[in-house]
N, C-alpha and C. Protein backbone atom coordinates (compact mmCIF):
# COMPACT_ATOMS: atom_id res chain seq x y z
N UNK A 1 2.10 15.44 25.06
CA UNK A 1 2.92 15.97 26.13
C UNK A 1 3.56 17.27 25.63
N UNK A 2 3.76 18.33 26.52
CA UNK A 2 3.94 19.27 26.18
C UNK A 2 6.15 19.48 26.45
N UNK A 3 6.46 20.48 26.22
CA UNK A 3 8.06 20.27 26.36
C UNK A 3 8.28 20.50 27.95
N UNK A 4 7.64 21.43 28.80
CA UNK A 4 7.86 21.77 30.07
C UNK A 4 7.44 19.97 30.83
N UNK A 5 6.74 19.54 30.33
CA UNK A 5 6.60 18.18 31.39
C UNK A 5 7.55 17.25 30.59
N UNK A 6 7.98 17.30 29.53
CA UNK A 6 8.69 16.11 28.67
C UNK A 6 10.43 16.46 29.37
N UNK A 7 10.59 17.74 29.79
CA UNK A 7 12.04 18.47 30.39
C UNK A 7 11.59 17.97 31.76
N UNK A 8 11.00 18.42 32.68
CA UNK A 8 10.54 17.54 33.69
C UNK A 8 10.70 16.30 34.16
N UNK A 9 9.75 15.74 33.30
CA UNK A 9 10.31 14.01 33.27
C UNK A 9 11.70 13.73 33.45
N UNK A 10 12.10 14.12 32.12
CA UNK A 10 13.85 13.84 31.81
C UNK A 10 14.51 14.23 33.36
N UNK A 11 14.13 15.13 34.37
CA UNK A 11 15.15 15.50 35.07
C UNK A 11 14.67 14.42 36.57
N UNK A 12 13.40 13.93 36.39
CA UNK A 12 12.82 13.13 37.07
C UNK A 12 13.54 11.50 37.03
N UNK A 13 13.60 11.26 36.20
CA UNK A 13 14.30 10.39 35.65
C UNK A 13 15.72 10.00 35.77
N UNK A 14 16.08 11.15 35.67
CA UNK A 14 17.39 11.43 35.65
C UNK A 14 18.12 11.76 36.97
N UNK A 15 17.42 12.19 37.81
CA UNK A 15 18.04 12.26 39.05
C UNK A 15 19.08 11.74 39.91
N UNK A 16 19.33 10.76 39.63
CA UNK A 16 20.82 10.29 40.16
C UNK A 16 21.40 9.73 39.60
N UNK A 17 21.25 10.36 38.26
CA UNK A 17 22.44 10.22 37.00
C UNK A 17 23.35 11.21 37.16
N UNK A 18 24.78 11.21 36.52
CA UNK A 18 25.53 12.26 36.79
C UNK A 18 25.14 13.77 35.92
N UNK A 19 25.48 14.49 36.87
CA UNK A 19 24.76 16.01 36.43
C UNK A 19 25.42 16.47 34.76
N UNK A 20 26.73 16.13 34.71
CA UNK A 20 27.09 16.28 33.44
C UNK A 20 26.06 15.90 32.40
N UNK A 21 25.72 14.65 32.32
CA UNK A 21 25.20 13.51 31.40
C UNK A 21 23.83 13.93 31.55
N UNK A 22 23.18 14.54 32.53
CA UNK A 22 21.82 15.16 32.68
C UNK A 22 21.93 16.46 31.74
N UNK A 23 23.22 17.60 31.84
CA UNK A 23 23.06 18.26 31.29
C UNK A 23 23.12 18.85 30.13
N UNK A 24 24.03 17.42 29.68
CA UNK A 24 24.02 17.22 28.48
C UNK A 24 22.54 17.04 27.07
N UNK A 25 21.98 15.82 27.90
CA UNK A 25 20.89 15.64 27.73
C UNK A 25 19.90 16.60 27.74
N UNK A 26 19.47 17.28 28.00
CA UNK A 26 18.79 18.43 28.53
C UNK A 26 19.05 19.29 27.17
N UNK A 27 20.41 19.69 27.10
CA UNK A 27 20.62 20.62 25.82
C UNK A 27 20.65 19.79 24.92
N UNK A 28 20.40 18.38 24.36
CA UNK A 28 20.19 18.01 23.40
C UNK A 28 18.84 18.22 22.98
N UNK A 29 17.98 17.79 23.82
CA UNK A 29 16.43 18.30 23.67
C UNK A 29 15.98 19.31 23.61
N UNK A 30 16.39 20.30 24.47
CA UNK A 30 16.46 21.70 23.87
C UNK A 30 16.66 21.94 22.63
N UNK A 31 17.84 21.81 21.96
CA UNK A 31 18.21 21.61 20.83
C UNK A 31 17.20 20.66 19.37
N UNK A 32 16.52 19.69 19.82
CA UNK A 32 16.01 19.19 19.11
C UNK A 32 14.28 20.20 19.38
N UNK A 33 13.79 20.75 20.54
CA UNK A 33 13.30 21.31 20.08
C UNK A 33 13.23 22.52 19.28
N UNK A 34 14.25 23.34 19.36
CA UNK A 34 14.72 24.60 18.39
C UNK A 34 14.37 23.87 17.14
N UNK A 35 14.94 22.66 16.93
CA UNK A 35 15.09 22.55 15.35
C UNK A 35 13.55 22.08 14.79
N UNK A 36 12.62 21.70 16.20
CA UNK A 36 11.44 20.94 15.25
C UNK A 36 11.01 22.35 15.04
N UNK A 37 10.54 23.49 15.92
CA UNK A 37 9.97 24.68 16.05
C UNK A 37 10.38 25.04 14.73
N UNK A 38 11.59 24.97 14.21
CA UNK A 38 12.12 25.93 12.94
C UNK A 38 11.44 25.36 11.77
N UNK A 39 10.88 23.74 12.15
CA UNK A 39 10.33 23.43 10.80
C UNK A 39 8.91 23.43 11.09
N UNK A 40 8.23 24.03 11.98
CA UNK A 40 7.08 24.25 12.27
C UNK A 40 6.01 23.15 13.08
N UNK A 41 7.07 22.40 13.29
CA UNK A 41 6.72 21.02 14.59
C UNK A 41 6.08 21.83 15.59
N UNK A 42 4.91 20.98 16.45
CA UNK A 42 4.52 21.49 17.41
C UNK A 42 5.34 21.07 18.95
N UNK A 43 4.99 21.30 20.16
CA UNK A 43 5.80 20.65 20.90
C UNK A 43 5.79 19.16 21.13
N UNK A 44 4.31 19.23 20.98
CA UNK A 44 3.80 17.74 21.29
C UNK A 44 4.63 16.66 20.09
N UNK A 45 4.40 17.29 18.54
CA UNK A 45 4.97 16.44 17.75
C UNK A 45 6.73 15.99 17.75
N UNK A 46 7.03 17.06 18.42
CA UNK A 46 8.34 16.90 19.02
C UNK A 46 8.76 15.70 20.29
N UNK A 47 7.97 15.89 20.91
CA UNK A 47 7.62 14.68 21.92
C UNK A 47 7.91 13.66 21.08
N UNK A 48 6.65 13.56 20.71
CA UNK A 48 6.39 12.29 20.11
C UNK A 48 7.76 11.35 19.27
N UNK A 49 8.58 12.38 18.33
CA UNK A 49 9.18 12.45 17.72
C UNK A 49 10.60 11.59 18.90
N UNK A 50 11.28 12.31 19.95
CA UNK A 50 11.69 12.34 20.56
C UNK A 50 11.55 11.07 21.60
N UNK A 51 10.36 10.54 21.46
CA UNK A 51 10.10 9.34 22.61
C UNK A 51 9.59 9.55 23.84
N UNK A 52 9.01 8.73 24.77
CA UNK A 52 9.04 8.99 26.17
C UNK A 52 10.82 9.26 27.21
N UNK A 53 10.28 10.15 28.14
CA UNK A 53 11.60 10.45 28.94
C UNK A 53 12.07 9.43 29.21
N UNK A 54 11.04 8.21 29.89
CA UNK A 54 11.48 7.10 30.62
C UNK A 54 12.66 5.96 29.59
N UNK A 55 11.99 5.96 28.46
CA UNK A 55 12.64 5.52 27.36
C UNK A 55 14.01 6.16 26.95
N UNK A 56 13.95 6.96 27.25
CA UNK A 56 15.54 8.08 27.02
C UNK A 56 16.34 7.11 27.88
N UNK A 57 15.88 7.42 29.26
CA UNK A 57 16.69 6.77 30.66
C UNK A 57 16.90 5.30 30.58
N UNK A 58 16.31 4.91 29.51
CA UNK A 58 16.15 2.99 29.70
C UNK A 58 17.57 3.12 29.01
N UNK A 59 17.58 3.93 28.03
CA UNK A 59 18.34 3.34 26.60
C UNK A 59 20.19 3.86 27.41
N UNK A 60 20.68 4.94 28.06
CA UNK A 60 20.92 5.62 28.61
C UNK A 60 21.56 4.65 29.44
N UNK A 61 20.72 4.20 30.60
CA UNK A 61 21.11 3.04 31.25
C UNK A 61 21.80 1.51 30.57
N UNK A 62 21.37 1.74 29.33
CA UNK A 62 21.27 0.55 28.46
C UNK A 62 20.95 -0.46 28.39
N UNK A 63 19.57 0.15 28.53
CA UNK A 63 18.21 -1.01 27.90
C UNK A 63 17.62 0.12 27.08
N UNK A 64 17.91 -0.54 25.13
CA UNK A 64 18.03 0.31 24.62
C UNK A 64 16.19 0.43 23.90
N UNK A 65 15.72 1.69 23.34
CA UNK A 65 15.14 1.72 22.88
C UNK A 65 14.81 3.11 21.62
N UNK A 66 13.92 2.50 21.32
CA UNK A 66 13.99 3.54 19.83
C UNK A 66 13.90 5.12 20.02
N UNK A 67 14.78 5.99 19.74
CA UNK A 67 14.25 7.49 19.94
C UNK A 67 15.40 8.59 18.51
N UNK A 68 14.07 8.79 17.95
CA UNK A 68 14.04 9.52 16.52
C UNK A 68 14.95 10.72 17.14
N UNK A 69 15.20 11.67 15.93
CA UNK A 69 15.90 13.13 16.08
C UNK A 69 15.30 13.79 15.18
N UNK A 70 15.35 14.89 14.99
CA UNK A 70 14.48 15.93 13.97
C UNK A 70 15.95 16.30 13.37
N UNK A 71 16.74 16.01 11.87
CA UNK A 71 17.40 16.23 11.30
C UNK A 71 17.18 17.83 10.87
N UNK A 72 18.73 18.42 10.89
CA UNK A 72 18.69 19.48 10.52
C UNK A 72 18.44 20.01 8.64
């Protein structure tokens, strides 16, 4: 998955979550992709790294599930 459909998803997902907490989210992933890019991560491995969107929204909702971070 590439970052434009993995940002997608997330907002798909996210849709009648509160816009704060969406936008929060949003610049976290942003953010985690800056940092994989800096270590030469691709987008996809960033994905991967990162989890499915739907899985974001489970855990979020709280039904939790596993989702890595790319340490600085």
């Amino acid at each position: 998955m590439r970052k434009t459909e993995f940002m997608d998803l997330l907002k798909y997902y996210f849709r009648r979550s509160d816009k704060t907490d969406l936008k929060g989210i949003l610049e976290d992933c942003e953010e985690q992709f800056r940092l994989g890019a800096k270590k030469g991560l691709t987008e996809e491995e960033v994905c991967a790294k990162l989890g499915h969107p739907k899985n974001i929204y489970r855990y979020y909702i709280g039904k939790p599930s596993c989702r890595k971070t790319i340490s600085a």
